[in-house]
Protein backbone atom coordinates (compact mmCIF):
# COMPACT_ATOMS: atom_id res chain seq x y z
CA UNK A 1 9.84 -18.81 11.01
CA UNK A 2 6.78 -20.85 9.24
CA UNK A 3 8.03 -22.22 5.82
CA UNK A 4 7.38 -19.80 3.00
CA UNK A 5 6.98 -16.90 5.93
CA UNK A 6 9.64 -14.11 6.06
CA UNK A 7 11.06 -12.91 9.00
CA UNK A 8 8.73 -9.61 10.74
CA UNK A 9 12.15 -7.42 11.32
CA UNK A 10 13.01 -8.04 7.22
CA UNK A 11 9.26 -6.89 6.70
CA UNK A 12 9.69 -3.95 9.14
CA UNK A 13 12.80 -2.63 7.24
CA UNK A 14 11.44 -3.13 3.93
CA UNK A 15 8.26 -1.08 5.04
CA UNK A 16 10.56 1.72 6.48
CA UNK A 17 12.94 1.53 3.45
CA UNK A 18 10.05 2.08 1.03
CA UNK A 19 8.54 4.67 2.77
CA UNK A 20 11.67 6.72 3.00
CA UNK A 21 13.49 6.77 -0.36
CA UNK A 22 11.29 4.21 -2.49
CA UNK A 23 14.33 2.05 -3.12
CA UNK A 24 16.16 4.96 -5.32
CA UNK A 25 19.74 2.98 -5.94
CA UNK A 26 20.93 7.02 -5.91
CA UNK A 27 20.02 7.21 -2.24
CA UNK A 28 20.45 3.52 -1.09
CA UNK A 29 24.08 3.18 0.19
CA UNK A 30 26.22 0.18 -0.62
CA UNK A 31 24.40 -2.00 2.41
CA UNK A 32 21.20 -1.21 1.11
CA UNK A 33 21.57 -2.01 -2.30
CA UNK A 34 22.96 -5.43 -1.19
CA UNK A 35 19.63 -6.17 0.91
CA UNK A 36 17.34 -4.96 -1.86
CA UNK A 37 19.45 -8.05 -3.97
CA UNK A 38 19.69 -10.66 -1.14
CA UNK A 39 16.06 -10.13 0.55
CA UNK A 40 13.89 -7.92 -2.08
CA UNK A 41 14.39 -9.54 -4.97
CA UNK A 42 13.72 -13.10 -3.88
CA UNK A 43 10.28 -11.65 -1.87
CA UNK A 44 8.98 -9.18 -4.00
CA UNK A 45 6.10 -11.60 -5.00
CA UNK A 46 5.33 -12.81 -2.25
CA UNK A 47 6.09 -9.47 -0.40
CA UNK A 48 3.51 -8.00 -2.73
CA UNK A 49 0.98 -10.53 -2.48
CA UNK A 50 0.78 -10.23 1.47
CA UNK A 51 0.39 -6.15 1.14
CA UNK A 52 -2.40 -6.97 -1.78
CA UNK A 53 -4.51 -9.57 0.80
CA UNK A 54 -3.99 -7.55 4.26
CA UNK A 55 -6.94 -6.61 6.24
CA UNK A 56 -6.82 -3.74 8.42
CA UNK A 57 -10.54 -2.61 10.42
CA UNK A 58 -10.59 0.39 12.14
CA UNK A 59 -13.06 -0.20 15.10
CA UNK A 60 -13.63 3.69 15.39
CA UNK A 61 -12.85 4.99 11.94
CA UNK A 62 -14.18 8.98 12.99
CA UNK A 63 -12.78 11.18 10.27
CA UNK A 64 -10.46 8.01 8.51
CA UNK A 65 -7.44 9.18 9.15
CA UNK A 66 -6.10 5.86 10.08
CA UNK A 67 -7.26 4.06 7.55
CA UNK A 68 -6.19 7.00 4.88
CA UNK A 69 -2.61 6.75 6.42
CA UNK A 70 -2.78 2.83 6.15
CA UNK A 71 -3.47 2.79 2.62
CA UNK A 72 -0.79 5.38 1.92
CA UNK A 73 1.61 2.55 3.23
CA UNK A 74 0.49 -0.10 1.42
CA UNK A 75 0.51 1.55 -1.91
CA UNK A 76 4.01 3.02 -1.40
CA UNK A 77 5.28 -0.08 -0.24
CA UNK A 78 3.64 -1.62 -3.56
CA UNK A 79 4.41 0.99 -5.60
CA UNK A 80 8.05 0.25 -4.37
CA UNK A 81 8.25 -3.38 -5.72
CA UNK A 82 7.09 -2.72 -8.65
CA UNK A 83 10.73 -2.49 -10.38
CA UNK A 84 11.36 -6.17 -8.96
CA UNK A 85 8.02 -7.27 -10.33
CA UNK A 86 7.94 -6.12 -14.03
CA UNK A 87 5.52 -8.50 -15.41
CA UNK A 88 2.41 -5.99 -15.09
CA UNK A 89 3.46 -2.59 -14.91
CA UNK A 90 -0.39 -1.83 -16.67
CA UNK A 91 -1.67 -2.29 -13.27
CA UNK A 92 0.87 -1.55 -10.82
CA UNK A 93 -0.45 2.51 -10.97
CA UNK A 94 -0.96 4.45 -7.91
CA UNK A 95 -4.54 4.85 -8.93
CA UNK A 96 -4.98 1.11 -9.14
CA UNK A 97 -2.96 0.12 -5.84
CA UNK A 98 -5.34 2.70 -3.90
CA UNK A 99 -8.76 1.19 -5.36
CA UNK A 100 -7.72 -2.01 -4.64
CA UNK A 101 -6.74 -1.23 -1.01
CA UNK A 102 -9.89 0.42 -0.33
CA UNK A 103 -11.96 -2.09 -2.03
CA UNK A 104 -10.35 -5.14 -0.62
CA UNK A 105 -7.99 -4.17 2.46
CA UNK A 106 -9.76 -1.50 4.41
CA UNK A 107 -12.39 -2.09 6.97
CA UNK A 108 -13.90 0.69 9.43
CA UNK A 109 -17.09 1.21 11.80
CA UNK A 110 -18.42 3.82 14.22
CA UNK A 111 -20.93 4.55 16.64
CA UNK A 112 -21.82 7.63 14.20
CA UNK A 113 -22.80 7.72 10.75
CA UNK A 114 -21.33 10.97 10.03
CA UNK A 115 -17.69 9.61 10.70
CA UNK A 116 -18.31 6.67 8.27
CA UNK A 117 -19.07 8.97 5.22
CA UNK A 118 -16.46 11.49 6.13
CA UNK A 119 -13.99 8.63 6.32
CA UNK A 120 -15.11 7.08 2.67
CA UNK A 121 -14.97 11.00 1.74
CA UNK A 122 -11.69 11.07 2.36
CA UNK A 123 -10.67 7.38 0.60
CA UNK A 124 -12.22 8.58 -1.92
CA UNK A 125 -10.85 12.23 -1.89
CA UNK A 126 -7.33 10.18 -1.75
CA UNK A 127 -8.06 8.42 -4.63
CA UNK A 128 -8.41 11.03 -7.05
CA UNK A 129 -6.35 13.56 -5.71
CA UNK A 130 -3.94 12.46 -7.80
CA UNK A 131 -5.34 10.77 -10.93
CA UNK A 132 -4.74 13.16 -14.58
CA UNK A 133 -7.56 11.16 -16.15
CA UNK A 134 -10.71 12.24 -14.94
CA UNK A 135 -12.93 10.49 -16.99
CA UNK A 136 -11.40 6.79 -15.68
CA UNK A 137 -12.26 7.31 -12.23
CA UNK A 138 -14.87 4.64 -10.82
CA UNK A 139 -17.60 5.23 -8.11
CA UNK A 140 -16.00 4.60 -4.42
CA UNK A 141 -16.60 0.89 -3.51
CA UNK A 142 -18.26 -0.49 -0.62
């Protein structure tokens, strides 16, 4: 392991531990809670600056259901350190975590243009499903 790199099967069980219970301490058991102290903790920052500058290209993006499902991951593994990282809770928002992954993180092309603006239909579709405030919602980036 490269200094200041954490081991891949620690980043695998984070990913799968966020995904399934968002690191409730009602649902963690005993073992769990002890990893989120001895491995979260520590990483969070640098856990959630690695999910914040990944790069993921889809080389045949068709309807963008890959990338879609990508960025679902990222933001709830995000969304998931945000109790270790309470210095910014302003922007650690779903919203916010889902703009910045499509703006900066997610990469697609395709033999047909049709696929490419289905695909940023449904980013964008994804990133307002879910926001109350209308009104704050910002054109689709590139």
């Amino acid at each position: 392991v490269a200094q200041g790199a954490l081991p891949t099967d620690m980043i695998a069980k984070f990913i799968k531990q966020a995904d399934r219970h968002q690191f409730d301490d009602r649902k963690a058991t005993q073992e769990e809670r002890q990893w989120l102290e001895e491995f979260i903790r520590p990483n969070a920052k640098v856990l959630d600056q690695a999910l914040a500058d990944i790069k993921v290209c889809d080389p045949a993006v068709g309807s963008g259901a890959f990338p879609v499902g990508m960025m679902s991951e990222i933001v709830n593994a995000r969304l998931a350190l945000s109790r270790f990282l309470p210095d910014d809770k302003q922007n650690r928002t779903e919203y916010h975590f889902k703009r910045h992954c499509i703006q900066n993180s997610l990469y697609g092309v395709d033999i047909k243009e049709e696929a490419i603006e289905i695909a940023k239909l449904r980013l964008w579709l994804s990133l307002v499903v879910d926001e109350d405030e209308i009104q704050e919602i910002k054109p689709l980036p590139n």
